[in-house]
Protein backbone atom coordinates (compact mmCIF):
# COMPACT_ATOMS: atom_id res chain seq x y z
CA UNK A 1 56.76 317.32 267.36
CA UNK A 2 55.12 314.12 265.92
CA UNK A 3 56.92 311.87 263.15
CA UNK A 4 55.88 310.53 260.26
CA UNK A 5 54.15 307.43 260.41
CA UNK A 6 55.50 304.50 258.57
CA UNK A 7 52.67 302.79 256.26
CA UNK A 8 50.67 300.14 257.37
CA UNK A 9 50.59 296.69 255.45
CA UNK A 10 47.25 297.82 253.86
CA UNK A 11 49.35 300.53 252.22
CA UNK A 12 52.20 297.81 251.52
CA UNK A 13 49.39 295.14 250.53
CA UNK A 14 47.88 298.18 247.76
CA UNK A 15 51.58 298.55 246.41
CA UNK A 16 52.02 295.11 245.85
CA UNK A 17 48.38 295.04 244.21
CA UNK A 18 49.34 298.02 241.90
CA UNK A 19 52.40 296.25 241.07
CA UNK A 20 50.60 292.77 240.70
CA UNK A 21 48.25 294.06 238.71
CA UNK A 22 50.51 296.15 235.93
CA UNK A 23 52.75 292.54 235.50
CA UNK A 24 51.92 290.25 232.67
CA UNK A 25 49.77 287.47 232.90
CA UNK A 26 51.51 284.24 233.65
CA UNK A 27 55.00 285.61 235.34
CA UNK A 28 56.70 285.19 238.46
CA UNK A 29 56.89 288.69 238.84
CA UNK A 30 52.58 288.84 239.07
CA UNK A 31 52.89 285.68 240.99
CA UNK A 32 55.35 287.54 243.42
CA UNK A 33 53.68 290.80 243.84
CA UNK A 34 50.49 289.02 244.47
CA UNK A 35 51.53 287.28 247.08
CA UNK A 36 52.91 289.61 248.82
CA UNK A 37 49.80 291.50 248.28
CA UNK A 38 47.41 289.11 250.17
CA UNK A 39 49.43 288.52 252.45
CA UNK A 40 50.54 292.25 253.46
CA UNK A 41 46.24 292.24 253.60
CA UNK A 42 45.63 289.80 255.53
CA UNK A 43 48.89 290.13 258.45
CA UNK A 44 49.14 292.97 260.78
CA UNK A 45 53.15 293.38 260.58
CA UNK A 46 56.04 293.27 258.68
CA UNK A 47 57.09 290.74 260.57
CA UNK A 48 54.23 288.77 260.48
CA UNK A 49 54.26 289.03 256.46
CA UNK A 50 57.50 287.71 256.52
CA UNK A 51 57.00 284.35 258.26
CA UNK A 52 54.19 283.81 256.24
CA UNK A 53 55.86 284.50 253.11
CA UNK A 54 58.48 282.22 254.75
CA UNK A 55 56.01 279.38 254.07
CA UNK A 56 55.28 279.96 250.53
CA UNK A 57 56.33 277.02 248.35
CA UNK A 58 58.32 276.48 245.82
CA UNK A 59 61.26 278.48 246.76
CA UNK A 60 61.79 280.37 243.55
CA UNK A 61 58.24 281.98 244.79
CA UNK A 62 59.28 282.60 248.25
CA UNK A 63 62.91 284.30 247.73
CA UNK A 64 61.23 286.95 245.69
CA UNK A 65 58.36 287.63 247.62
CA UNK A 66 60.34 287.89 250.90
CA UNK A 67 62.81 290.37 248.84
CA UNK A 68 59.78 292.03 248.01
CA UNK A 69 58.38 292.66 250.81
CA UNK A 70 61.91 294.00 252.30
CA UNK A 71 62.33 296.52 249.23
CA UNK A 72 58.26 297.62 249.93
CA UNK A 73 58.91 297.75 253.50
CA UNK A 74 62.37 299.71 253.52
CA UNK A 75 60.55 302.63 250.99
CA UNK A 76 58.53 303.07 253.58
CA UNK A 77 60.61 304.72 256.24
């Protein structure tokens, strides 16, 4: 018997989009959920999201986003 598969950061990157795209104009939280959008695109991983997101600058960007991306990720499984 097969289980599950976890999504994929395409499916992680669309949930972030959804979310990105519902915030208002102009906040962290659109900033936040965009980022972690592209980047869940454009990485193969989890992991690989999260050192990128580790780069993001300033930090009051990158704390969020990384937090983000571990809430997404953990709804997942």
């Amino acid at each position: 018997m097969s289980t599950p598969s976890k999504r994929d950061n395409l499916d992680l990157a669309t949930t972030a989009r959804a979310m990105a795209d519902s915030a208002p104009a102009g906040t962290l939280e659109k900033a936040v959920a965009g980022s972690v959008a592209v980047t869940c695109a454009t990485t193969r991983t989890i992991d690989e999201a999260r050192s990128v997101l580790g780069g993001i600058v300033p930090e009051e960007l990158r704390q969020p986003a990384i937090e983000l991306l571990e809430r997404l990720s953990a709804e997942q499984e």
